[in-house]
Protein backbone atom coordinates (compact mmCIF):
# COMPACT_ATOMS: atom_id res chain seq x y z
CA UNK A 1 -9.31 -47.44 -3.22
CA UNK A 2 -6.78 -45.07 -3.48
CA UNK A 3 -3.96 -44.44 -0.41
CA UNK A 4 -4.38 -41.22 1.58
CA UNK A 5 -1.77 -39.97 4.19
CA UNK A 6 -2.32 -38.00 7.09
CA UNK A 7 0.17 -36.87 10.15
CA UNK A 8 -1.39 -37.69 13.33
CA UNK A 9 0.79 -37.85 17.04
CA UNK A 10 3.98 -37.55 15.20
CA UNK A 11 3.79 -39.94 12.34
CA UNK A 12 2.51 -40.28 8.78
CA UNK A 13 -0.23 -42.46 8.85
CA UNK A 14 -2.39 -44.18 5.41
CA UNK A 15 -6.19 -44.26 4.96
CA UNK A 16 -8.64 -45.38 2.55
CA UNK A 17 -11.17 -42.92 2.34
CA UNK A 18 -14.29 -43.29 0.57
CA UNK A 19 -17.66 -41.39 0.86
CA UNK A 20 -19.31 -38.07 2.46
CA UNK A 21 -20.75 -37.66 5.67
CA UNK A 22 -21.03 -38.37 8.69
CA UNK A 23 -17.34 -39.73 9.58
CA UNK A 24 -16.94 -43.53 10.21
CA UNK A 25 -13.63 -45.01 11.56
CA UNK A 26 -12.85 -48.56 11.09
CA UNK A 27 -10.20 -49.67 13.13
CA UNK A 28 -8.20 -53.20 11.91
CA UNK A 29 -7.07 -55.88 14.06
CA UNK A 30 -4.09 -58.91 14.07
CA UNK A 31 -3.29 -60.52 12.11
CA UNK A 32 -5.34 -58.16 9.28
CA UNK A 33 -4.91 -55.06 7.47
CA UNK A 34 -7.31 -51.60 6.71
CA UNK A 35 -8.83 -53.54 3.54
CA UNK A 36 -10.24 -56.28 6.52
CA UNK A 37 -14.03 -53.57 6.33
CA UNK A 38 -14.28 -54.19 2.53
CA UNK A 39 -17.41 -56.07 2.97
CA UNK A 40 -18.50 -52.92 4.76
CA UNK A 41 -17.23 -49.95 3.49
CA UNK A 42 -19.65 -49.82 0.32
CA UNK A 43 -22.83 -50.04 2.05
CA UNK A 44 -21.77 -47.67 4.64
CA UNK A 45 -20.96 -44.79 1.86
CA UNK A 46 -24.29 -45.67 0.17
CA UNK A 47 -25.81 -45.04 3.46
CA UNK A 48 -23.92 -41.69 2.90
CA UNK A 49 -21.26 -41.90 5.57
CA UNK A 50 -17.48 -40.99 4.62
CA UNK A 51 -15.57 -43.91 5.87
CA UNK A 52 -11.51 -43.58 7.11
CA UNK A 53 -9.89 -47.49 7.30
CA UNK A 54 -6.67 -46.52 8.71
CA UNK A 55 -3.31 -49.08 8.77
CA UNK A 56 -2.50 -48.93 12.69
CA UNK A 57 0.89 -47.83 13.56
CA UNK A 58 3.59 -49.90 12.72
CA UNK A 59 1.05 -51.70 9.73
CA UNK A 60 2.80 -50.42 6.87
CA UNK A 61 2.48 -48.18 4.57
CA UNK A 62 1.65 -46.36 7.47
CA UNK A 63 4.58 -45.50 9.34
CA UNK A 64 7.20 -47.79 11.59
CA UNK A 65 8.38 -45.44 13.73
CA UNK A 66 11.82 -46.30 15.27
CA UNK A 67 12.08 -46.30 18.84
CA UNK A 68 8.78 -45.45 19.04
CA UNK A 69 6.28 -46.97 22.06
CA UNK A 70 3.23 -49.38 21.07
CA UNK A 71 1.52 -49.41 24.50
CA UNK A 72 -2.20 -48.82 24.23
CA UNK A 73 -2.57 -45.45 25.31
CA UNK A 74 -0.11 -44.51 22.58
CA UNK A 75 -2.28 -46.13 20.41
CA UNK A 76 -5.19 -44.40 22.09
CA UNK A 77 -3.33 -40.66 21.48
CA UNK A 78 -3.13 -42.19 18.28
CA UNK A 79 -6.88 -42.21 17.31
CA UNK A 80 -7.29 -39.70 19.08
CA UNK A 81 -5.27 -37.02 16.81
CA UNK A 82 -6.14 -38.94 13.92
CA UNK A 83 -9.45 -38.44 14.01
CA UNK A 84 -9.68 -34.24 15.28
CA UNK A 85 -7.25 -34.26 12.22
CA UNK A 86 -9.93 -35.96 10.45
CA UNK A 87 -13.16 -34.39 11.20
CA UNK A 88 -12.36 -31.17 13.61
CA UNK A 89 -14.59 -30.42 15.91
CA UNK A 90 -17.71 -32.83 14.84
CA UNK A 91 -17.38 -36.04 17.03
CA UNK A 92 -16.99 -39.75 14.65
CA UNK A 93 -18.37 -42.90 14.85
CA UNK A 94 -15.97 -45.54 15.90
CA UNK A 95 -15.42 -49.04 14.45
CA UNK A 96 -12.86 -52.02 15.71
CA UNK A 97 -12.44 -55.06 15.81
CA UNK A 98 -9.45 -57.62 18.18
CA UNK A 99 -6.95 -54.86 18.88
CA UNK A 100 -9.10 -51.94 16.62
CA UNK A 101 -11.89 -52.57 19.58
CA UNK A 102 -9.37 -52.48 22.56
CA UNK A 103 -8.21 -49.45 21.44
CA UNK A 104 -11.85 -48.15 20.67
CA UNK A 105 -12.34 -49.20 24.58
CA UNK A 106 -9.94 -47.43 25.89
CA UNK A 107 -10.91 -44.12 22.94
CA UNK A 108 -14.60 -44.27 24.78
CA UNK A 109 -12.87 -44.07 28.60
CA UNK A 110 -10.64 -41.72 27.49
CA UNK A 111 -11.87 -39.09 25.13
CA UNK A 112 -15.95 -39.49 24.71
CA UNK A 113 -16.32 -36.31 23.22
CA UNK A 114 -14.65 -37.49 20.23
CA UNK A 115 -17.18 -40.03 19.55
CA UNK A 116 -21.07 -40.35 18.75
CA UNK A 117 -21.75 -43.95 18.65
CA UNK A 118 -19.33 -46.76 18.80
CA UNK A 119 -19.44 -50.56 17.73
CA UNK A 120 -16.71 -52.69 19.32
CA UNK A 121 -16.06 -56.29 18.11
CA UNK A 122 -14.82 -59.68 18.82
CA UNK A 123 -12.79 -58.59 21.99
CA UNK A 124 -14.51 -57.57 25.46
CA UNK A 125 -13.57 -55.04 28.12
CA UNK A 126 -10.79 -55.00 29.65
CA UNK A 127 -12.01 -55.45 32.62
CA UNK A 128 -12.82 -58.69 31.48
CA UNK A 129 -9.56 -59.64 29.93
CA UNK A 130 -8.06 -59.47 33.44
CA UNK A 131 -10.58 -61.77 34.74
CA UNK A 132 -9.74 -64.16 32.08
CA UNK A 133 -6.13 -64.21 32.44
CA UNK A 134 -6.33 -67.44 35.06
CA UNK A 135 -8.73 -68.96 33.16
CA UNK A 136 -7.54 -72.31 31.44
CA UNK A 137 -9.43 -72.13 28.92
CA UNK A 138 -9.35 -67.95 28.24
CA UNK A 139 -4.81 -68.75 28.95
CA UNK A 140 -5.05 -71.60 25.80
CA UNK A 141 -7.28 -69.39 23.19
CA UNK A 142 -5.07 -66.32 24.24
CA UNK A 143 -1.75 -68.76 23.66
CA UNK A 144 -0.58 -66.30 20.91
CA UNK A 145 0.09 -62.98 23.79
CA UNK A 146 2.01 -65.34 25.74
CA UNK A 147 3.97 -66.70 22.59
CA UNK A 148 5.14 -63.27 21.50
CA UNK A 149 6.97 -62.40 24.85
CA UNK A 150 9.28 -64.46 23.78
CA UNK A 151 12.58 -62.63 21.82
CA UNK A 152 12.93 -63.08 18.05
CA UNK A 153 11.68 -66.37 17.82
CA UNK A 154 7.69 -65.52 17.10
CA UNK A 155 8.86 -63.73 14.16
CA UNK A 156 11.07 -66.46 12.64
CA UNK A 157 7.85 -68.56 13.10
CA UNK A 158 5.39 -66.18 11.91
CA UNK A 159 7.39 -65.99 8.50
CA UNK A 160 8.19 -69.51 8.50
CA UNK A 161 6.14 -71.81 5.95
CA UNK A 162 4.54 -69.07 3.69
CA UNK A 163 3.57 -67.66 7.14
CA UNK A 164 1.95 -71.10 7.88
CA UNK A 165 1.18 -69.57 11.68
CA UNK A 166 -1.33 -66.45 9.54
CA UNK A 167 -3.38 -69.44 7.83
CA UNK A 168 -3.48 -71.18 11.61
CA UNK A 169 -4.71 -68.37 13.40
CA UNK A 170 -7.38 -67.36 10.74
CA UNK A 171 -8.42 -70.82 10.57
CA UNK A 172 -8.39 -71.05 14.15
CA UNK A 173 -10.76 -68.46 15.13
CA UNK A 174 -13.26 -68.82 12.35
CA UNK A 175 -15.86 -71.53 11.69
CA UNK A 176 -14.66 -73.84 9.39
CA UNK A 177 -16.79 -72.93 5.99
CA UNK A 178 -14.84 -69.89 6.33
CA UNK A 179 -12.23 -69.08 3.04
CA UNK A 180 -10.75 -65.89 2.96
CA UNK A 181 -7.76 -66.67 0.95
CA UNK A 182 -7.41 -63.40 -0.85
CA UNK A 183 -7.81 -61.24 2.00
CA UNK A 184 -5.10 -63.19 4.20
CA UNK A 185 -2.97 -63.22 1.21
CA UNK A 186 -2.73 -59.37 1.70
CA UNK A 187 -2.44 -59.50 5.47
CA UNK A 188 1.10 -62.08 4.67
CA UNK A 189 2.33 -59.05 2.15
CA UNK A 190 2.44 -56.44 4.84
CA UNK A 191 3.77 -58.85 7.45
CA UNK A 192 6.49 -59.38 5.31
CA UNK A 193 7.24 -55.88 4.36
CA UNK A 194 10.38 -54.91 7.29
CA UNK A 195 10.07 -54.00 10.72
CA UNK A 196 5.84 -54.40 9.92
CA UNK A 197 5.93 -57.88 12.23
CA UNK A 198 8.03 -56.74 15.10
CA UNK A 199 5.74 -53.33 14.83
CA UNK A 200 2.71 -55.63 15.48
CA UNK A 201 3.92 -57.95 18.08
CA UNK A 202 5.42 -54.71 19.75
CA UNK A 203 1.47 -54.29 21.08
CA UNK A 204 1.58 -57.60 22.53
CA UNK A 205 4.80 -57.23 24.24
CA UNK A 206 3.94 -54.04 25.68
CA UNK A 207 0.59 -55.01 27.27
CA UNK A 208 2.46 -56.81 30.00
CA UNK A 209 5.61 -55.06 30.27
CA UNK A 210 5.58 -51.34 31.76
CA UNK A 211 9.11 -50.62 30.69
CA UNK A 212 7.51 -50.49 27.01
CA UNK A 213 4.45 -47.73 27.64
CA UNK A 214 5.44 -44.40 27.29
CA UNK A 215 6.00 -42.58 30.62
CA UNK A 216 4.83 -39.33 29.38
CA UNK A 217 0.86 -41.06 29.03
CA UNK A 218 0.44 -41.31 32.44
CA UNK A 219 -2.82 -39.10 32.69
CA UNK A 220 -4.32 -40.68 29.44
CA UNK A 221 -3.96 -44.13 31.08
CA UNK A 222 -5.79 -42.94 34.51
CA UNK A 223 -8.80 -41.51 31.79
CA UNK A 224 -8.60 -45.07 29.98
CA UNK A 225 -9.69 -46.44 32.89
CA UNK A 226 -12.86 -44.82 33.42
CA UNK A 227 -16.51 -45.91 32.69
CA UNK A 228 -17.66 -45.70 29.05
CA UNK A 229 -20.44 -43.17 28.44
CA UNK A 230 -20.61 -43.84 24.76
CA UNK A 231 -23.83 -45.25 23.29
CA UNK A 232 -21.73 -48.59 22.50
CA UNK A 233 -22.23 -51.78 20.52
CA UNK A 234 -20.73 -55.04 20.90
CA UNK A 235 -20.55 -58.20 18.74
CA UNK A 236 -18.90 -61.03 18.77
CA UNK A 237 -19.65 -64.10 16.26
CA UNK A 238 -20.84 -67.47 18.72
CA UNK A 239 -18.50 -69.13 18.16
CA UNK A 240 -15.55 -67.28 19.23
CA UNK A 241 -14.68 -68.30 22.89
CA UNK A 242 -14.54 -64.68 23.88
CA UNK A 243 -18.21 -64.56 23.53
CA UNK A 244 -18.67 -65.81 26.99
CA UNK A 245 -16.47 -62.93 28.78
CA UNK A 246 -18.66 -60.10 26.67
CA UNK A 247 -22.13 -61.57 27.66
CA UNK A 248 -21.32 -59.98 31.21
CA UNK A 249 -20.01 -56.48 30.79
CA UNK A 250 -22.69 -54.41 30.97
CA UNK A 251 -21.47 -53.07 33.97
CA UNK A 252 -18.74 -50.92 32.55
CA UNK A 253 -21.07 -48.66 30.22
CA UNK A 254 -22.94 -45.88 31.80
CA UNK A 255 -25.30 -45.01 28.67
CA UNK A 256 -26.87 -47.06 25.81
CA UNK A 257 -25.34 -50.28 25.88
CA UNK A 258 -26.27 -53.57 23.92
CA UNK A 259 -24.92 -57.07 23.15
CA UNK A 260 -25.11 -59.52 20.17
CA UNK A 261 -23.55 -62.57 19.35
CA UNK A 262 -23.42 -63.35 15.51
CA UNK A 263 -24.33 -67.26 14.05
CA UNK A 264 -22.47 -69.46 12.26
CA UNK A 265 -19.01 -66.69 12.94
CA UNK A 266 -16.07 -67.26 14.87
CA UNK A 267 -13.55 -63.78 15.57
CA UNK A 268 -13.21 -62.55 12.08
CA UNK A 269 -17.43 -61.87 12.04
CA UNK A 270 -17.64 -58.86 9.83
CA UNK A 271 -15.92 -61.26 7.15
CA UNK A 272 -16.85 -64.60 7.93
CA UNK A 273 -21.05 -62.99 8.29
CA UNK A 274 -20.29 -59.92 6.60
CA UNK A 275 -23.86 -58.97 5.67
CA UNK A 276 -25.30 -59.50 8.86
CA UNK A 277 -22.78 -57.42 10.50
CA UNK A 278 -22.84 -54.50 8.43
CA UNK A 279 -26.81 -54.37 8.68
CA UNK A 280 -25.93 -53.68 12.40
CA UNK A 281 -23.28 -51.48 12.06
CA UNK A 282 -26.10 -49.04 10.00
CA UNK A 283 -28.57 -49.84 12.00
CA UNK A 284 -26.82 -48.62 15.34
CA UNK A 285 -25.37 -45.92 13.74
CA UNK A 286 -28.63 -44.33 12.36
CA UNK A 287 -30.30 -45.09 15.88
């Protein structure tokens, strides 16, 4: 697929684009890359959807902007602009997975006009994420947020080893049949490209420090915080600890709301199960 660009919230971001239709935004994760829905993005356009993958800000060869703020409701103005840039006034469907579905979260809270239907993977609500923050177990699987507080030394590990810490956490979180060796190949090149890996762990730094959100986002993070009315999917493979904190947030959706874990798939599902998981991407989109 060729590379697309596209100014959205005051910087140039790049898409794969494939398709007509309906619009479908895919939203990427860490550690992973736009090409992470390839298992997805042909059957979708067969289905006769247009589908956007997007590289998140800071993921080159969309842009690294300097100085700029990686708080989530940055992220969240983000999407946002991208897609009314994107589609105009017809609302999207919305796709993410790890950090691509907590910023589709907070896109549902925030700004439900923009979207139709919405699938959200492998990470649960927020509100649940601050449950699990004194739980043992929930502290050791997250051990990653609290490692990349830390100053300069998470990237001299990251690239350490042929990025030896990439192949841990992808082997970590999926079952072990899982090889994905091309894909995470890819995922190493951008990380290695400069100022991509500060870019990323710039979202993990500024989830806990509020010296790092942008000041001027104020109202957007009251809206984040709302209910979702969204007709929302969630999925998360079984065996991905983080299963356990989704069962249980029904509570935060006000509309269509359903839950599905995925066999034999850890937190990479739409790769490690990639069939499956596009089958119910369609079907809840066509519903």
């Amino acid at each position: 697929m060729s590379l697309k660009y596209i100014n959205a919230n005051g910087i140039r971001f790049a898409y794969h684009e494939q398709g007509q239709g309906p619009l479908v935004v895919m939203l990427h994760g860490f550690p992973d890359i736009a090409s992470t829905w390839s298992h997805q993005v042909p059957e979708l356009v067969t289905q006769g959807y247009r589908v956007v993958t997007p590289y998140l800000r800071g993921y080159s060869p969309t842009e690294i902007p300097v100085g700029g703020f990686y708080d989530k409701a940055t992220l969240v103005e983000d999407i946002k602009t991208l897609i009314k840039e994107l589609s105009g006034d017809e609302p999207a469907y919305l796709v993410g997975q790890d950090w691509g579905a907590i910023i589709a979260y907070a896109v549902l809270a925030a700004y439900p006009e923009l979207i139709s239907r919405a699938i959200v993977m492998a990470v649960p609500h927020p509100g649940q994420v601050t449950e699990s923050l004194v739980n043992p177990k929930h502290i050791h699987r997250s051990f990653h947020w609290w490692f990349f507080q830390l100053p300069d030394l998470p990237e001299k590990a990251i690239l350490a080893n042929n990025q030896a810490f990439i192949d841990y956490l992808w082997n970590y979180w999926t079952v072990p049949s899982h090889q994905d060796k091309k894909h995470i190949e890819a995922v190493k090149q951008t990380l290695e490209k400069p100022g991509v890996l500060s870019a990323t762990l710039a979202y993990y730094r500024a989830m806990f420090d509020p010296s790092k959100a942008d000041p001027a986002l104020t109202l957007v993070r009251e809206k984040m915080a709302r209910s979702i009315d969204v007709p929302t999917l969630a999925l998360c493979g079984r065996e991905d600890l983080r299963a356990e904190l989704m069962l249980e947030q029904s509570q935060y959706f006000n509309n269509e709301y359903e839950f599905q874990l995925i066999d034999n798939a850890g937190h990479f599902l739409h790769r490690e199960q990639a069939e499956v998981v596009t089958k119910l991407i369609i079907d809840w989109l066509k519903k």
